[in-house]
Protein backbone atom coordinates (compact mmCIF):
# COMPACT_ATOMS: atom_id res chain seq x y z
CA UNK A 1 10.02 -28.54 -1.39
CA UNK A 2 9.55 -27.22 -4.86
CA UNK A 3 11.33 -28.99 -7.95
CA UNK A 4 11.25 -26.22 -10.82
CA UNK A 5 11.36 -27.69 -14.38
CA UNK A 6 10.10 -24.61 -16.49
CA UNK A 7 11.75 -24.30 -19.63
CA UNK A 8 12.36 -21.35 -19.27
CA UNK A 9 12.68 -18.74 -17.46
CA UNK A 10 14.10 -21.99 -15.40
CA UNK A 11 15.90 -22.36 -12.22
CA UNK A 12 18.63 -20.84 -10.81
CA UNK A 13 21.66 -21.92 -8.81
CA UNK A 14 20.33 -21.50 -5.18
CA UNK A 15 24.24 -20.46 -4.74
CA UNK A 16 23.72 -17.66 -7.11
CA UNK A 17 20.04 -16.00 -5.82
CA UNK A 18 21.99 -16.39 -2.32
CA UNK A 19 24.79 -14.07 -3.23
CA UNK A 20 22.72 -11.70 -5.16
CA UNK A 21 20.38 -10.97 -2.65
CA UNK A 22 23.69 -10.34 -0.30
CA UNK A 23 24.86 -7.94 -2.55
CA UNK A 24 21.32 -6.23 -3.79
CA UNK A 25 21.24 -3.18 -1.47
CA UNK A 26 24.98 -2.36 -1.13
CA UNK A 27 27.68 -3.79 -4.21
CA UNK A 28 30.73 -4.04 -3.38
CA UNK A 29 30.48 -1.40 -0.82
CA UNK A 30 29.33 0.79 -3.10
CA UNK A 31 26.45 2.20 -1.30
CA UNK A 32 24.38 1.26 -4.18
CA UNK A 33 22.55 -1.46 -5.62
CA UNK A 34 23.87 -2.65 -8.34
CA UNK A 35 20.56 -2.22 -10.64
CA UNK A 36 21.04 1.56 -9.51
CA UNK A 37 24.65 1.81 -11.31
CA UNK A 38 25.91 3.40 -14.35
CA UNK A 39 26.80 1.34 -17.18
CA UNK A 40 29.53 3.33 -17.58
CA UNK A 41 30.85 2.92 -14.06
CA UNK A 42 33.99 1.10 -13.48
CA UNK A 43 32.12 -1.40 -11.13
CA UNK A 44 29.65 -2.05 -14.17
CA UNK A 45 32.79 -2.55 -16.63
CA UNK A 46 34.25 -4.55 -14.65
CA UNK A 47 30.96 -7.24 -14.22
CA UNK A 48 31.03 -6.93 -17.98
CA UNK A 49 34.88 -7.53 -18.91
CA UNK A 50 35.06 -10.42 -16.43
CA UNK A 51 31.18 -12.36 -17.08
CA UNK A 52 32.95 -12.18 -21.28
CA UNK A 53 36.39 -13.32 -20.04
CA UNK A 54 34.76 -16.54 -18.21
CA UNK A 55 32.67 -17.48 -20.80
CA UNK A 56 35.14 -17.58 -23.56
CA UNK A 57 37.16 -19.84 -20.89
CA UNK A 58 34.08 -22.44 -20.23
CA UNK A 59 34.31 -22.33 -23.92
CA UNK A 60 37.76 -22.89 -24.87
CA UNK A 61 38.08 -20.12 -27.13
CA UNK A 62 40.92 -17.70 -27.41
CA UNK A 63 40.39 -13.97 -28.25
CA UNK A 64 39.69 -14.91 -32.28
CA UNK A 65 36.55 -14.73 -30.17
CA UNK A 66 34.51 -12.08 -29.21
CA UNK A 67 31.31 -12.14 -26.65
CA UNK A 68 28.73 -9.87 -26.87
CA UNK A 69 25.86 -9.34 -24.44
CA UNK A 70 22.10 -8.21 -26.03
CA UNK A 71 18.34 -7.88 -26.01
CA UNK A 72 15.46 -9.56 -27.59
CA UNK A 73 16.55 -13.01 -27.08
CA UNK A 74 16.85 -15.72 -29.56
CA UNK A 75 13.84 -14.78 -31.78
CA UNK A 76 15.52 -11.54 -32.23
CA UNK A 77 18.59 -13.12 -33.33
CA UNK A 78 16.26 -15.24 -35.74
CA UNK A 79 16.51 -11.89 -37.53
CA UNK A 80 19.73 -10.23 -37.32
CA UNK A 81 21.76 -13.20 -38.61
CA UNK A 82 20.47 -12.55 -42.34
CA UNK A 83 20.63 -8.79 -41.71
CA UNK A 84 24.28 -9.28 -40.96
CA UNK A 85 25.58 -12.03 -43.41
CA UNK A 86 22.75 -13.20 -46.24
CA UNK A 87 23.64 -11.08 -48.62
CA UNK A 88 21.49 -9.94 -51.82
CA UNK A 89 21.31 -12.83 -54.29
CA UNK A 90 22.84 -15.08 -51.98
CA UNK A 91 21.23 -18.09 -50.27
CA UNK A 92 21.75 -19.39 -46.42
CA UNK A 93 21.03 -22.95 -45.16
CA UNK A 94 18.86 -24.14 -42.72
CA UNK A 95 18.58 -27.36 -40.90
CA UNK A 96 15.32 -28.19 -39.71
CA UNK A 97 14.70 -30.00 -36.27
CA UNK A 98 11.85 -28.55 -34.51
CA UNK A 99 9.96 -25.76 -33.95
CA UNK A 100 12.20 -22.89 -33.22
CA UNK A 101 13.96 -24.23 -35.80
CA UNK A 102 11.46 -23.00 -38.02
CA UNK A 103 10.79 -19.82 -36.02
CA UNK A 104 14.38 -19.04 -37.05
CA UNK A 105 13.73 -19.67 -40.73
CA UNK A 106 10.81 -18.05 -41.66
CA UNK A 107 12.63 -14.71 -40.41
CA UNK A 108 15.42 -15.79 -42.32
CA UNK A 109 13.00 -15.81 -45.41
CA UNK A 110 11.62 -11.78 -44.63
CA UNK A 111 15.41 -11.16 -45.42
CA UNK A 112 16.80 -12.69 -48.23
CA UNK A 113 16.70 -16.37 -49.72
CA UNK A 114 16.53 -19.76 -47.61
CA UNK A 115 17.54 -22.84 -48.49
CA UNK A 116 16.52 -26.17 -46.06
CA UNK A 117 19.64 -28.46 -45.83
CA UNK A 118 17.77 -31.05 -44.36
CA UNK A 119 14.31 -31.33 -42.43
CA UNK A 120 12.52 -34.16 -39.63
CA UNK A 121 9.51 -32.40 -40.01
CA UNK A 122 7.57 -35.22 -42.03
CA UNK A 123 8.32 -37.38 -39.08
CA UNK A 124 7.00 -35.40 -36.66
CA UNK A 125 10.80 -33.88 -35.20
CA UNK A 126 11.83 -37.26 -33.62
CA UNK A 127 14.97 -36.66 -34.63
CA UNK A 128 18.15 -35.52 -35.98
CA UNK A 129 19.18 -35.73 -39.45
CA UNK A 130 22.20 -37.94 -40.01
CA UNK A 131 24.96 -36.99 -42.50
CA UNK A 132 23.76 -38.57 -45.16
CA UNK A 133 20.11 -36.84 -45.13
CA UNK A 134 22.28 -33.13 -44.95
CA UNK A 135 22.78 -31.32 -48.30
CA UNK A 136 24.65 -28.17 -47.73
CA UNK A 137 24.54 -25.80 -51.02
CA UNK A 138 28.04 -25.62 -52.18
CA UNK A 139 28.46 -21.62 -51.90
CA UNK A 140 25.92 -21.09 -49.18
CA UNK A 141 26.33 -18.02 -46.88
CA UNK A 142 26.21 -19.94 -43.81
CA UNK A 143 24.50 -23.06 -42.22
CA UNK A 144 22.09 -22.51 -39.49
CA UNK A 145 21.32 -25.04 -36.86
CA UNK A 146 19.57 -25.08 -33.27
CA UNK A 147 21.32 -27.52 -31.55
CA UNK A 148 18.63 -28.83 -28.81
CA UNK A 149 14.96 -28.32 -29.29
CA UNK A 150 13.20 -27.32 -25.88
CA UNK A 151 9.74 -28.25 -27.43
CA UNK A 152 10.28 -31.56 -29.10
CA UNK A 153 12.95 -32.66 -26.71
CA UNK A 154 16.01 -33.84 -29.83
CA UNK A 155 19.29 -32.15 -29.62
CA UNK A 156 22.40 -32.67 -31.84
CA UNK A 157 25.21 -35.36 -30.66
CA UNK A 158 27.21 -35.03 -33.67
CA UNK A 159 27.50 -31.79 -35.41
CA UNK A 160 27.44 -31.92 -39.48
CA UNK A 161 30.56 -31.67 -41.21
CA UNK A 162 29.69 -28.40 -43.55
CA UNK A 163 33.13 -27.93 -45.21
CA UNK A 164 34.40 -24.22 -45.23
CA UNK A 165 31.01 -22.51 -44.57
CA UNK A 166 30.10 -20.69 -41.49
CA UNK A 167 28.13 -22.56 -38.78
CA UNK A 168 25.92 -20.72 -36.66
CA UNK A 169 23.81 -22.21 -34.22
CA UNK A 170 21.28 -21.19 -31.41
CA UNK A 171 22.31 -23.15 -28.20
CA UNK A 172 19.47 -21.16 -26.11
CA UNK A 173 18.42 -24.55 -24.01
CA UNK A 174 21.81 -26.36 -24.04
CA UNK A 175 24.93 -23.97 -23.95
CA UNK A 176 27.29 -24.55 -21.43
CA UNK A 177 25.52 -27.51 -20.56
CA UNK A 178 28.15 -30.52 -22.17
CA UNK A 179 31.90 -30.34 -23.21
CA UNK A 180 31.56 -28.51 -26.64
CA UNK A 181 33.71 -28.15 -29.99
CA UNK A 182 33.31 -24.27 -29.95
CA UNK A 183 35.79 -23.69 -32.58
CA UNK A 184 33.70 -25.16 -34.93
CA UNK A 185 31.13 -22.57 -35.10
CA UNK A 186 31.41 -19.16 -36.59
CA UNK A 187 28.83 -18.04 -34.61
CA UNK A 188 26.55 -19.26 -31.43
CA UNK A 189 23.86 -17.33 -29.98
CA UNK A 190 21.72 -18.43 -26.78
CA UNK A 191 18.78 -16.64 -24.94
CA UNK A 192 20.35 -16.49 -21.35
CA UNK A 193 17.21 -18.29 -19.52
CA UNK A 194 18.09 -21.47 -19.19
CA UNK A 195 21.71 -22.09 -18.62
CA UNK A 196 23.43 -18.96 -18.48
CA UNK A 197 21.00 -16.58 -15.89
CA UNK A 198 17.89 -14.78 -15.99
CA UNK A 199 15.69 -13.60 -18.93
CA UNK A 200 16.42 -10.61 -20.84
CA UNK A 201 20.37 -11.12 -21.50
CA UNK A 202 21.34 -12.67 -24.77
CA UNK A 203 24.80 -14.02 -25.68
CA UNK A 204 26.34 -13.99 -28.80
CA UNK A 205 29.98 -15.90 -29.31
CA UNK A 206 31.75 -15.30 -32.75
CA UNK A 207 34.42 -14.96 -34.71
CA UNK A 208 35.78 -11.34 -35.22
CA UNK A 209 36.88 -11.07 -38.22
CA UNK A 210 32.74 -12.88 -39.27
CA UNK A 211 31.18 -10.23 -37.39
CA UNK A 212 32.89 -7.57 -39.26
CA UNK A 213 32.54 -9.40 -42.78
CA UNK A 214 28.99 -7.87 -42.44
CA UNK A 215 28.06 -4.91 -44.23
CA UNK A 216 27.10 -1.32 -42.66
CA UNK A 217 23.95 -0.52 -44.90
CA UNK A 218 21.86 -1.80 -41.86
CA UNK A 219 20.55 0.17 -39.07
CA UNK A 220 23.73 0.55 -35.91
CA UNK A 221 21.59 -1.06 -33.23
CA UNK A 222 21.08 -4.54 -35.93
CA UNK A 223 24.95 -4.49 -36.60
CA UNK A 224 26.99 -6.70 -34.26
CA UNK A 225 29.76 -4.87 -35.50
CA UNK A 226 28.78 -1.99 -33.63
CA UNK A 227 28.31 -3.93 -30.06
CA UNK A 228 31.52 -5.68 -30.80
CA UNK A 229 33.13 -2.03 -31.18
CA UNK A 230 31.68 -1.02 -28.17
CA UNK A 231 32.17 -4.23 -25.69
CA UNK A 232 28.41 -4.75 -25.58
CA UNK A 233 28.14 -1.19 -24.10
CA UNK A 234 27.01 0.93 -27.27
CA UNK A 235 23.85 1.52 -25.36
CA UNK A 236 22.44 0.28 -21.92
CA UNK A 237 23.03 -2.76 -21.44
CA UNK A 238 20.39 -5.50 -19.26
CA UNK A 239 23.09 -5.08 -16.80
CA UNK A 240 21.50 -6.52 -13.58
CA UNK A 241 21.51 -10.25 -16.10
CA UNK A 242 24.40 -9.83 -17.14
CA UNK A 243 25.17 -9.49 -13.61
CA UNK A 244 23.39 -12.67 -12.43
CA UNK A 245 24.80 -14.28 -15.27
CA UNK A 246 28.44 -13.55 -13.95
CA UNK A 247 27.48 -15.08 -10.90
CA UNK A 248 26.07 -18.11 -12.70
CA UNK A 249 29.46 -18.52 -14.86
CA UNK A 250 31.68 -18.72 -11.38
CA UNK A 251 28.79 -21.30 -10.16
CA UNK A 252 29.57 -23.46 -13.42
CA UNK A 253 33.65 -22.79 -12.27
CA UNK A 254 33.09 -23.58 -9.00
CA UNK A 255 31.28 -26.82 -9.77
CA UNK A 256 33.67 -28.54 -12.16
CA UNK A 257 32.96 -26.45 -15.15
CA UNK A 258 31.65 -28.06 -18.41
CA UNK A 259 33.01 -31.31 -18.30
CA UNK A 260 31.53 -31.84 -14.65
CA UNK A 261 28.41 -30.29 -15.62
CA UNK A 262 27.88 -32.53 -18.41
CA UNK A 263 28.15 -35.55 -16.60
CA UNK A 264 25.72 -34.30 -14.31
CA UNK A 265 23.37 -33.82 -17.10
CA UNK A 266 23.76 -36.84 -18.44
CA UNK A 267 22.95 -39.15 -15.00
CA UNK A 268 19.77 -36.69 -14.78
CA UNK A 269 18.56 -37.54 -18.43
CA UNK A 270 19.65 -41.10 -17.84
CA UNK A 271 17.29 -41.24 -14.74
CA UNK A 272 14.58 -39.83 -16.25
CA UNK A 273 14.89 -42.06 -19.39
CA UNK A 274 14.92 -44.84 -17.56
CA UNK A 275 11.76 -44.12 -16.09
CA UNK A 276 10.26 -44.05 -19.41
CA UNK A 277 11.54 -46.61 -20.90
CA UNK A 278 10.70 -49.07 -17.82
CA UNK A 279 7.26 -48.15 -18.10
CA UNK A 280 5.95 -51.06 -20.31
CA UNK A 281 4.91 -48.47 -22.37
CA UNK A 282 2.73 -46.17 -19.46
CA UNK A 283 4.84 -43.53 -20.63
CA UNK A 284 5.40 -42.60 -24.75
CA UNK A 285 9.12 -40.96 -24.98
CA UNK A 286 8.68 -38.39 -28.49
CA UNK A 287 12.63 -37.95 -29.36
CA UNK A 288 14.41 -41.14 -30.96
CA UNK A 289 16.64 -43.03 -28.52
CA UNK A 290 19.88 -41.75 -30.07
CA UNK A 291 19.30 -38.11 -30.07
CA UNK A 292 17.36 -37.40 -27.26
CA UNK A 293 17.69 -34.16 -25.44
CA UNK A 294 19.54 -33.91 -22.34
CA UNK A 295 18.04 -31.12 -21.27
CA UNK A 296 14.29 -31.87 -22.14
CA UNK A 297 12.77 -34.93 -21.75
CA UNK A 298 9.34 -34.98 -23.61
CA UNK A 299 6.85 -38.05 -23.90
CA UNK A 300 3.22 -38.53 -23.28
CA UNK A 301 1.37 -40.96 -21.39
CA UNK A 302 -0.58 -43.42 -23.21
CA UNK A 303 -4.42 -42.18 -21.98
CA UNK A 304 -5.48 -38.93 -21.96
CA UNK A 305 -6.97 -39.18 -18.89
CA UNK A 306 -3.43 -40.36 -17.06
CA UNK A 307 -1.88 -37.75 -19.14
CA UNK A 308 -4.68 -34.99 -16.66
CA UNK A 309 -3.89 -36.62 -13.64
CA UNK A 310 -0.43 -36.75 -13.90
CA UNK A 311 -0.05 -32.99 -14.27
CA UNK A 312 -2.06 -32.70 -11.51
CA UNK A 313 -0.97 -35.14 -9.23
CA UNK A 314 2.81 -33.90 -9.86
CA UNK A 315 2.24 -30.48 -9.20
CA UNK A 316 0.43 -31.37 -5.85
CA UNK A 317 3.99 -33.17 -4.93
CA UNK A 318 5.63 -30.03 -5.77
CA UNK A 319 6.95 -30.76 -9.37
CA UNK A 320 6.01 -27.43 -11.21
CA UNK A 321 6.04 -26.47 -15.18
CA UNK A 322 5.95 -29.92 -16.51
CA UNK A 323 3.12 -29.13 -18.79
CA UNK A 324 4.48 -30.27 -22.84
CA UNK A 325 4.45 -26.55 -24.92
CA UNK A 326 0.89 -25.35 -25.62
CA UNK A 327 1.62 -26.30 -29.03
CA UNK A 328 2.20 -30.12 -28.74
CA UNK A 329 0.69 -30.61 -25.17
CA UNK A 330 2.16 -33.67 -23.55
CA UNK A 331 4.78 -33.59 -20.77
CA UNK A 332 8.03 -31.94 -20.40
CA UNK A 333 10.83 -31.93 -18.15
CA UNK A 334 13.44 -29.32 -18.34
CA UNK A 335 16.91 -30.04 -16.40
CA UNK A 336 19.03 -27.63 -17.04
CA UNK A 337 22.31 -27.12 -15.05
CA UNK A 338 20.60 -25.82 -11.95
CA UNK A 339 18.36 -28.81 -11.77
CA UNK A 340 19.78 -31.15 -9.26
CA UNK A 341 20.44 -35.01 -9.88
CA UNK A 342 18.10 -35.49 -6.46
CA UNK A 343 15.61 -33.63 -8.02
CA UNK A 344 15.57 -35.79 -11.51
CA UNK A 345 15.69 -38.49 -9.15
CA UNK A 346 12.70 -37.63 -7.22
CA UNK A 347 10.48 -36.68 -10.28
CA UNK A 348 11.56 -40.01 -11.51
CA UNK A 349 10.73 -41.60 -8.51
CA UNK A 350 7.20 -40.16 -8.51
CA UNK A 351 6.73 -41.37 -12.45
CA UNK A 352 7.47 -44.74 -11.59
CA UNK A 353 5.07 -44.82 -8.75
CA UNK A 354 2.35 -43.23 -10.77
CA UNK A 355 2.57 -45.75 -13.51
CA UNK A 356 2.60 -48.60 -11.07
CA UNK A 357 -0.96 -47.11 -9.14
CA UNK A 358 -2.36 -46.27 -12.66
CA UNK A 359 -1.22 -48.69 -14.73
């Protein structure tokens, strides 16, 4: 037995590989595979119209809404939001909490002029800025947030109150993942990886008449405009993800939806906290108590040495990818939707009877 907690590409519903590896050599009784098929085929359309139908649902979001499915994942996105609405001798607003965070400003900064709202850096990303540390510029052209960051484990509990500007926010590790005020964003954006299906398939949720505030002196393919025009299909699509990811959004139906999911998520966290924080110190949780991540749990282990054997000794027990980013080392869990509360339970399990043996 294998317990998968990659950040991503991460886990996916067994349900979900099951049924696509039904339907891999014949869809729908098609005679074809479905990674054979035309995008333009009324089988393909129809894996498209319903996978942007369902999502606006698990969203709550009526047709003021429009989904679009890309390429080039979130860092890619870390672009085409100034291209699209920072315009010349404007400023946007970013909000820094980690590390992609800052991936997503300093493209911001190749475009046009960046502003930071509010930053945790100095303390290391431990946590999220409260309201009172947030200082929105009065005519900026959005603010920019990243709503759970995979590397330093924090995610937002409380989203800031930024008046009439637009919010946009990357929710690549935590969409779909917790009940959400969706209305409140003008824009989110989310590599599909983690939550939502396999790598390769980005989503984009906003507002129509935001994506068509932005201008057309910017090449087609950058334009959202253009995919929104064209239902995602302006050229090929990754349709086999988009696929998967239709699959994934019935799995999220079938199991409760949001709300159910998010309950889930939080008895896996809770576990897995508790493991820490039982530790008499063994284990070193990184995020603040109030806004840890519920989707990546990140801490260290007070020697270096038990920090070694840990990895090792967990991957021998079949706990794989719980190696912290290169770039802060450490230890990472990733529990996404897919991850199973018996599987928190179990790595849990295994931390408290490391500590107790090395301890």
């Amino acid at each position: 037995m294998v317990y998968n907690f990659n950040a991503g590409p991460a886990l996916l519903p067994p349900a979900v590989l099951a049924e696509a590896q039904a339907e891999l050599l014949d869809y729908h009784g098609t005679g074809m595979s479905i990674l054979e098929m035309s995008h333009r085929s009324a089988e393909y359309e129809a894996v498209n119209t319903e996978a942007q139908t369902r999502l606006l649902a698990l969203l709550g979001l009526d047709d003021a809404y429009q989904v679009l499915f890309l390429q080039g994942g979130a860092s890619l996105q870390f672009a085409m939001v100034p291209m699209n609405f920072l315009p010349p001798n404007a400023v946007a607003d970013y909000i820094l909490t980690g590390a992609w965070a800052e991936k997503a400003v300093a493209e911001a900064g190749v475009v046009g002029e960046v502003r930071i709202a509010a930053s945790t850096r100095a303390g290391g990303y431990r946590t999220i800025p409260s309201a009172a540390e947030i200082n929105v510029a009065p005519h900026a052209a959005y603010v920019h947030l990243t709503s759970n960051e995979t590397i330093h484990g924090v995610q937002w509990h409380q989203w800031p109150d930024v008046g009439d500007r637009p919010l946009i926010a990357d929710m690549s590790s935590d969409i779909l993942s917790r009940p959400l005020e969706a209305e409140r964003f003008s824009m989110i954006y989310a590599g599909a990886q983690k939550n939502l299906g396999p790598a390769g398939v980005t989503v984009v949720i906003a507002r129509r008449d935001f994506l068509n505030s932005a201008p057309d002196t910017i090449p087609a393919i950058l334009r959202y405009a253009t995919h929104a025009k064209a239902q995602s299909l302006y050229h090929t699509p990754p349709s086999f993800g988009v696929y998967l990811l239709l699959l994934t959004l019935r799995w999220i139906d079938a199991e409760g939806g949001v709300a159910a999911l998010g309950e889930r998520n939080t008895q896996k966290a809770a576990t897995l906290y508790a493991a820490i924080d039982q530790s008499a110190g063994f284990y070193l949780g990184h995020a603040a108590v109030p806004d840890r991540s519920l989707m990546n749990v990140t801490f260290r282990l007070a020697q270096e040495a038990d920090e070694r054997a840990f990895l090792q000794e967990a991957e021998a027990a079949g706990f794989v990818g719980l190696a912290g980013h290169r770039s802060v080392g450490g230890i990472r869990a990733s529990i996404y939707n897919a991850m199973t509360i018996e599987g928190a339970t179990a790595l849990a399990d295994f931390m408290t009877n490391f500590a107790q043996r090395r301890g």
